[in-house]
PDB file of N, CA and C in Angstrom:
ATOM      1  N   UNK A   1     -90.141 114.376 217.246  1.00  0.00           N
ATOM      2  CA  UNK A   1     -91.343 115.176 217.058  1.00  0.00           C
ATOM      3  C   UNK A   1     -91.004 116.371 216.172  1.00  0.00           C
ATOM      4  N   UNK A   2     -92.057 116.689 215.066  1.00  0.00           N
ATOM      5  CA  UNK A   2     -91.790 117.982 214.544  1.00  0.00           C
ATOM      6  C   UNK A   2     -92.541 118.610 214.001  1.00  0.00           C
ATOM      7  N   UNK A   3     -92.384 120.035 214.418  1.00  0.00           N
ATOM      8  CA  UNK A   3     -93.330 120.885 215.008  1.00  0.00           C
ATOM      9  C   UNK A   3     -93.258 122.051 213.517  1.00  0.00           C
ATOM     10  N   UNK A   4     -94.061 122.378 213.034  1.00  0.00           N
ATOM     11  CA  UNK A   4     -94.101 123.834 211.715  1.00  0.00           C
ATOM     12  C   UNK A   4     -94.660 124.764 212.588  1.00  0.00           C
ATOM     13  N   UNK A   5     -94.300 125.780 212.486  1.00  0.00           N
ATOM     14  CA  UNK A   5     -94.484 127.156 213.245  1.00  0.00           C
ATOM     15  C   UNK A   5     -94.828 128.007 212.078  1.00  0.00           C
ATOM     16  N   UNK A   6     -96.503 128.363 211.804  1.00  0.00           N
ATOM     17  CA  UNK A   6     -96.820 128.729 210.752  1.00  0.00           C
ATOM     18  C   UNK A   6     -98.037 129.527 210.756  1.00  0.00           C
ATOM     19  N   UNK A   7     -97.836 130.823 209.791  1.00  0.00           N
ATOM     20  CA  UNK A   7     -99.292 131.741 209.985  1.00  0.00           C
ATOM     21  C   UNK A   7     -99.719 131.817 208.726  1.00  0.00           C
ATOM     22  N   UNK A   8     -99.465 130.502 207.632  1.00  0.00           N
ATOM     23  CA  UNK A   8     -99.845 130.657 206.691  1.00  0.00           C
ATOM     24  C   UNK A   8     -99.848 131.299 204.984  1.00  0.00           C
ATOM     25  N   UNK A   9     -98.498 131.480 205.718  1.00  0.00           N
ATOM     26  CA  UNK A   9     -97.762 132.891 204.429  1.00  0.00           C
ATOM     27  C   UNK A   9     -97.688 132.099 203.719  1.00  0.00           C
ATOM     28  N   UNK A  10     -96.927 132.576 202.405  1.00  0.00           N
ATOM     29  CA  UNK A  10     -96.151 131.798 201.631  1.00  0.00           C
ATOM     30  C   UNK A  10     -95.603 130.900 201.540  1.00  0.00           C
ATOM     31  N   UNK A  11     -94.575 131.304 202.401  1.00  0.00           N
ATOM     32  CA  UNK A  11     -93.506 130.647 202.507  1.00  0.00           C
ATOM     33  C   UNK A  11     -93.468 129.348 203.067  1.00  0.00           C
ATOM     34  N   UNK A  12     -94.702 129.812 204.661  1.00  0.00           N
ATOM     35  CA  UNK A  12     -95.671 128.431 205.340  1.00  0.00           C
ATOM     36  C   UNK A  12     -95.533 127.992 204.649  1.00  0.00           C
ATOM     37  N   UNK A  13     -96.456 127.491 203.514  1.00  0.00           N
ATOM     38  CA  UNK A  13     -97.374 126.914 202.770  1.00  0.00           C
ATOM     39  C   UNK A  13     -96.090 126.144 201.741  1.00  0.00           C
ATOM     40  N   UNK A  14     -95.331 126.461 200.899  1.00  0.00           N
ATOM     41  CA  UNK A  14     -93.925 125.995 200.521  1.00  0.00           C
ATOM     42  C   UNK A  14     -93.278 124.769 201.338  1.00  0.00           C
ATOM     43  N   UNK A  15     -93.020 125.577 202.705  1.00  0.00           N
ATOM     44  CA  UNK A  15     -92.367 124.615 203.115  1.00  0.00           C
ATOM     45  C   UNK A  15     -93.565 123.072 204.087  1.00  0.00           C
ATOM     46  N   UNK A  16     -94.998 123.549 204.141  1.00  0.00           N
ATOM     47  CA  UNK A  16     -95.620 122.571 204.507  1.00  0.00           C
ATOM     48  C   UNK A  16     -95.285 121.665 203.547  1.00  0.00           C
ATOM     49  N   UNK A  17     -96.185 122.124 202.368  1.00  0.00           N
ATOM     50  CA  UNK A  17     -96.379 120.815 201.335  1.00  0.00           C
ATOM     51  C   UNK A  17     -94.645 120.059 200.793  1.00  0.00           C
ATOM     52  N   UNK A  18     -93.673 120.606 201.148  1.00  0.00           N
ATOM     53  CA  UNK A  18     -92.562 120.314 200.740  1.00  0.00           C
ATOM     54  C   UNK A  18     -92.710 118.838 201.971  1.00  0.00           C
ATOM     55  N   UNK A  19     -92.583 119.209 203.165  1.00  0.00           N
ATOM     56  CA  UNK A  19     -93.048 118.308 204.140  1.00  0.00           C
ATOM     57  C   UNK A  19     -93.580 117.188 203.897  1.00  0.00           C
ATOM     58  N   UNK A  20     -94.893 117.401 203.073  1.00  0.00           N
ATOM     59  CA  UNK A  20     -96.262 116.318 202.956  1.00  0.00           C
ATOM     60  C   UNK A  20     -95.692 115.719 201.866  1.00  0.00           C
ATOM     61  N   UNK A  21     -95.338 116.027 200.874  1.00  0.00           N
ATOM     62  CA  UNK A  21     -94.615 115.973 199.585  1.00  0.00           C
ATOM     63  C   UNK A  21     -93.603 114.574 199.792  1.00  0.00           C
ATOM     64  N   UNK A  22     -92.677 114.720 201.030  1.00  0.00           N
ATOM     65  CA  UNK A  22     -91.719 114.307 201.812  1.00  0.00           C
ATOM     66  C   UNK A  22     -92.173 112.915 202.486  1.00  0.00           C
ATOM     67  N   UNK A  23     -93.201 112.494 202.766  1.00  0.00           N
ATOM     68  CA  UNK A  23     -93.667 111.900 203.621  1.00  0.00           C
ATOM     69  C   UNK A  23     -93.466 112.163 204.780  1.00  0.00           C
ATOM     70  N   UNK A  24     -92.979 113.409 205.429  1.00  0.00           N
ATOM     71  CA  UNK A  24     -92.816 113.354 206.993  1.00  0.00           C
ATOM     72  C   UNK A  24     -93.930 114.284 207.597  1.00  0.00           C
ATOM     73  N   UNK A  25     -94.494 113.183 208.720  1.00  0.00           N
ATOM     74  CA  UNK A  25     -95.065 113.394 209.828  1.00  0.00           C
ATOM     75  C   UNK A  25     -94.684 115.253 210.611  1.00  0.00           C
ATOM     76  N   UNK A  26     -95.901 115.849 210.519  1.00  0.00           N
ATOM     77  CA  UNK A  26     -95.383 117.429 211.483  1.00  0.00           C
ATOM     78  C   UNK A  26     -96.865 117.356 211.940  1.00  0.00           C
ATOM     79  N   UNK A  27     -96.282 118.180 213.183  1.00  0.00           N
ATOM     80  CA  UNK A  27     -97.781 119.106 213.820  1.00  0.00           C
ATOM     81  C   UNK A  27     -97.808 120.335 213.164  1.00  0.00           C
ATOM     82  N   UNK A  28     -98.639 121.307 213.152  1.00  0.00           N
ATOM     83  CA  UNK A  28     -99.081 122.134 212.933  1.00  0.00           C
ATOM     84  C   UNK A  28     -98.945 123.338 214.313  1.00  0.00           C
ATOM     85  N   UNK A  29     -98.559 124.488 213.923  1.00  0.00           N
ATOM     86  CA  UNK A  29     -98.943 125.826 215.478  1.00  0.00           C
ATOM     87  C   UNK A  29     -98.819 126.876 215.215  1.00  0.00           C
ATOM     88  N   UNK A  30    -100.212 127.084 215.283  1.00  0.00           N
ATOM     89  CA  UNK A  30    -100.761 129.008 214.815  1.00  0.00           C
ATOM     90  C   UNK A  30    -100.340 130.057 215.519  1.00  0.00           C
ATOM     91  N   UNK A  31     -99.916 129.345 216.762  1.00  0.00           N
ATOM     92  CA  UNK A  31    -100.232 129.759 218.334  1.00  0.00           C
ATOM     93  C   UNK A  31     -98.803 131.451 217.874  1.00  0.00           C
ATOM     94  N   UNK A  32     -99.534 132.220 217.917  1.00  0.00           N
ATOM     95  CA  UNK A  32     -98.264 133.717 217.634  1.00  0.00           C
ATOM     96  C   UNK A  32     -97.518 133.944 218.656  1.00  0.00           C
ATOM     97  N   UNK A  33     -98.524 134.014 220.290  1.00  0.00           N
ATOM     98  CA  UNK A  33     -98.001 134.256 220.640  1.00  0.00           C
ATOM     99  C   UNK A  33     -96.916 132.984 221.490  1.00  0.00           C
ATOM    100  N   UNK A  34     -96.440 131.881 221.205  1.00  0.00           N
ATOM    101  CA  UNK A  34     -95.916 131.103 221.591  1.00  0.00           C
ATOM    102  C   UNK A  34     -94.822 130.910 220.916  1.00  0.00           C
ATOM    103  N   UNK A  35     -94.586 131.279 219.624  1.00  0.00           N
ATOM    104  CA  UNK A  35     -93.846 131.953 218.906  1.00  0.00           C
ATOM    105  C   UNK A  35     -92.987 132.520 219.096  1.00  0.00           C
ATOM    106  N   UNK A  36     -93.585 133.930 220.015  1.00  0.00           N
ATOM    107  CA  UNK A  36     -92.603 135.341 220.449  1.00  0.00           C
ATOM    108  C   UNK A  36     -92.072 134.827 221.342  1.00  0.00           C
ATOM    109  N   UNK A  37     -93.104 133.892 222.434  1.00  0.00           N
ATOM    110  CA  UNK A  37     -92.465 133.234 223.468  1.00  0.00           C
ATOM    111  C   UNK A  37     -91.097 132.415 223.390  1.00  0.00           C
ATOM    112  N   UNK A  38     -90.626 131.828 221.690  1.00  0.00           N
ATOM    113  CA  UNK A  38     -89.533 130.971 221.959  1.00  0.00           C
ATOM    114  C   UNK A  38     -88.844 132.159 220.993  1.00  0.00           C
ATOM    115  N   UNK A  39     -89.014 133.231 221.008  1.00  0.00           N
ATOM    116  CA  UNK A  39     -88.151 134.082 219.978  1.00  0.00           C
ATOM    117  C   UNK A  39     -87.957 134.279 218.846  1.00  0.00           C
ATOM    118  N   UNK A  40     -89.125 133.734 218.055  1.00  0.00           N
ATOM    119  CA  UNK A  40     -89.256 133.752 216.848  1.00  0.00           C
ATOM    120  C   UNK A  40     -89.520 135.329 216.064  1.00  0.00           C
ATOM    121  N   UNK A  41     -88.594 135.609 215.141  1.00  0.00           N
ATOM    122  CA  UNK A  41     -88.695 136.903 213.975  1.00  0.00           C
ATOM    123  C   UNK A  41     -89.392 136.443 213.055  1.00  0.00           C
ATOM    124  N   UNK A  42     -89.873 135.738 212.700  1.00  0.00           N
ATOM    125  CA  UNK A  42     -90.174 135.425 211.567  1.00  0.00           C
ATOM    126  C   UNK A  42     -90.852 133.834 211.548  1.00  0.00           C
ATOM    127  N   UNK A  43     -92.062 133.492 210.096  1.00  0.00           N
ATOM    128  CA  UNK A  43     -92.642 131.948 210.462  1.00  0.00           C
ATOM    129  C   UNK A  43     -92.111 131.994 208.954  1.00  0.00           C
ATOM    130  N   UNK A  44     -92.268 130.852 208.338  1.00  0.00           N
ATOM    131  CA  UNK A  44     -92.051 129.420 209.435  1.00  0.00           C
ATOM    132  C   UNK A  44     -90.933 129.233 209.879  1.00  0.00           C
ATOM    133  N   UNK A  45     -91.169 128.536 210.680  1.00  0.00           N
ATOM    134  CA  UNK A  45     -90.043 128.172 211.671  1.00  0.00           C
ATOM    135  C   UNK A  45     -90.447 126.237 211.702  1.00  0.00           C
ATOM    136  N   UNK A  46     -89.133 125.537 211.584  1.00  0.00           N
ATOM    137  CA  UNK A  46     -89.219 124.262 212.172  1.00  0.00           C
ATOM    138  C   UNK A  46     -88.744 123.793 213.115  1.00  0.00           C
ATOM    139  N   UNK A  47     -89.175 122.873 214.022  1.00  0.00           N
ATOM    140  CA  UNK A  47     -88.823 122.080 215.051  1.00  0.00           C
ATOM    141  C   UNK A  47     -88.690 120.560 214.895  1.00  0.00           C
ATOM    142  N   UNK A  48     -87.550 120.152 215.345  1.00  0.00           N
ATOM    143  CA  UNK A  48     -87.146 118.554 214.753  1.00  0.00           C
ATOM    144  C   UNK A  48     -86.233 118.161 216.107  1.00  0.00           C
ATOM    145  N   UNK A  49     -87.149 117.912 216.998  1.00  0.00           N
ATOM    146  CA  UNK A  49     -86.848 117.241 218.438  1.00  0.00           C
ATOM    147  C   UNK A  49     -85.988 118.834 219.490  1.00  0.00           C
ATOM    148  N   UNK A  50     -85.276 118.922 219.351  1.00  0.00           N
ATOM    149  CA  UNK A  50     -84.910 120.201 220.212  1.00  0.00           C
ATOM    150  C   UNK A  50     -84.169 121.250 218.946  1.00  0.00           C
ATOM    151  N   UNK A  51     -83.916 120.743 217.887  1.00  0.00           N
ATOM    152  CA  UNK A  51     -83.307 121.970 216.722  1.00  0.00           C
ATOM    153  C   UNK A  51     -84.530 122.761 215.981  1.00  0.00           C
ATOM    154  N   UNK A  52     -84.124 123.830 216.517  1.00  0.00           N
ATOM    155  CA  UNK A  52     -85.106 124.918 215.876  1.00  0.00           C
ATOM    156  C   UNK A  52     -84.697 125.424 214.621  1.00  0.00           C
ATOM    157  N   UNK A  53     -85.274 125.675 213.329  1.00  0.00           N
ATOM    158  CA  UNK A  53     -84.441 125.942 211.605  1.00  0.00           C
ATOM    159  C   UNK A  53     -85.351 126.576 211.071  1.00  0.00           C
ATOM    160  N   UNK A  54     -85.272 127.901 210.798  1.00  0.00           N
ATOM    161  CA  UNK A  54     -85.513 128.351 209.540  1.00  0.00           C
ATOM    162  C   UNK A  54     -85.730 128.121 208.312  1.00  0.00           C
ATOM    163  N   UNK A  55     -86.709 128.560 207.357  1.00  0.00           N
ATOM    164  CA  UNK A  55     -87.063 128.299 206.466  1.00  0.00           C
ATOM    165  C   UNK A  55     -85.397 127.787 205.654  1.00  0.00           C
ATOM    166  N   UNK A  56     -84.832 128.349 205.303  1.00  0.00           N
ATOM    167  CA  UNK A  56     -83.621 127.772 204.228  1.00  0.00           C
ATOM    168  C   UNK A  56     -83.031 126.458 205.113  1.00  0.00           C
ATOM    169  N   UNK A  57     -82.852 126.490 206.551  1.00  0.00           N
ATOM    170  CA  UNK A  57     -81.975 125.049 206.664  1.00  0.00           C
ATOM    171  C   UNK A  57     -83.529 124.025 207.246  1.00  0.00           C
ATOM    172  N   UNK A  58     -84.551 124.182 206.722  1.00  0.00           N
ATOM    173  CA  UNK A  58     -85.985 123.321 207.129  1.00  0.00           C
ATOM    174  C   UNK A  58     -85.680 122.784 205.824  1.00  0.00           C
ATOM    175  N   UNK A  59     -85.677 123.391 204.869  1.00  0.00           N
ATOM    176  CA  UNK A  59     -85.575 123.118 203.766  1.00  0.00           C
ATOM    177  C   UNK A  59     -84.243 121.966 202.906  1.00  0.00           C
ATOM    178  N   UNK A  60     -83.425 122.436 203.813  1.00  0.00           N
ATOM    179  CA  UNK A  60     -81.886 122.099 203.219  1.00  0.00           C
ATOM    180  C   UNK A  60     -82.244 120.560 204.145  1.00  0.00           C
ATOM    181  N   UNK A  61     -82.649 120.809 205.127  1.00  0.00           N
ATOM    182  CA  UNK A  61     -82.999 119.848 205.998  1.00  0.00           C
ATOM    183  C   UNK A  61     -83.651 118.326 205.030  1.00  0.00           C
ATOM    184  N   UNK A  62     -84.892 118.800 204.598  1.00  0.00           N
ATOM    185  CA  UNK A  62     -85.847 117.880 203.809  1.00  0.00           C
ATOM    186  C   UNK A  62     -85.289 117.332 203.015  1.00  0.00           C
ATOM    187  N   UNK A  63     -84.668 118.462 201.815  1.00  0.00           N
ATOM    188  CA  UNK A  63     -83.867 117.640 201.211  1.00  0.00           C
ATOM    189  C   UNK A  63     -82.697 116.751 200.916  1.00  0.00           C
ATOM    190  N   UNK A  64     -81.714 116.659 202.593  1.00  0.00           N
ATOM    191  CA  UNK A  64     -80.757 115.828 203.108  1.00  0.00           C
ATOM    192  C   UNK A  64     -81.745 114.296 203.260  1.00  0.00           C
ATOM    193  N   UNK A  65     -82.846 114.288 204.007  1.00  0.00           N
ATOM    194  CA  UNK A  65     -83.868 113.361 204.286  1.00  0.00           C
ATOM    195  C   UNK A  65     -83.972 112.657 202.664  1.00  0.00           C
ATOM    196  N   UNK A  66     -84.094 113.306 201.527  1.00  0.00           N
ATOM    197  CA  UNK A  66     -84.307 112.124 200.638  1.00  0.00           C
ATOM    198  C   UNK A  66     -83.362 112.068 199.484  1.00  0.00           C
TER     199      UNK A  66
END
């Protein structure tokens, strides 16, 4: 399962369509305060079964995938 943790910034938006771009399957979650709840400084944030990654290794991530 994998989850984008996103309020739409920039950077969101980068690493969504990098995603869609990708062909891989994500949910979507606005949710802020669920966010603070798992300790998040900062969005986006990815989730890929229990590894939580930051924009640079979400990224480094995608592009290992192709």
């Amino acid at each position: 399962m994998i989850v984008l943790y996103t309020v739409d910034c920039p950077k969101c938006k980068v690493l969504e369509k990098k995603l869609e771009s990708n062909g891989i399957e994500f949910e979507k979650c606005y949710d802020v305060d669920k966010m603070l709840e798992l300790g998040f400084k900062q969005s986006p944030q990815l989730q890929v079964n229990d590894k939580i990654m930051n924009f640079n290794e979400a990224i480094k991530w995608i592009n290992e995938r192709g």
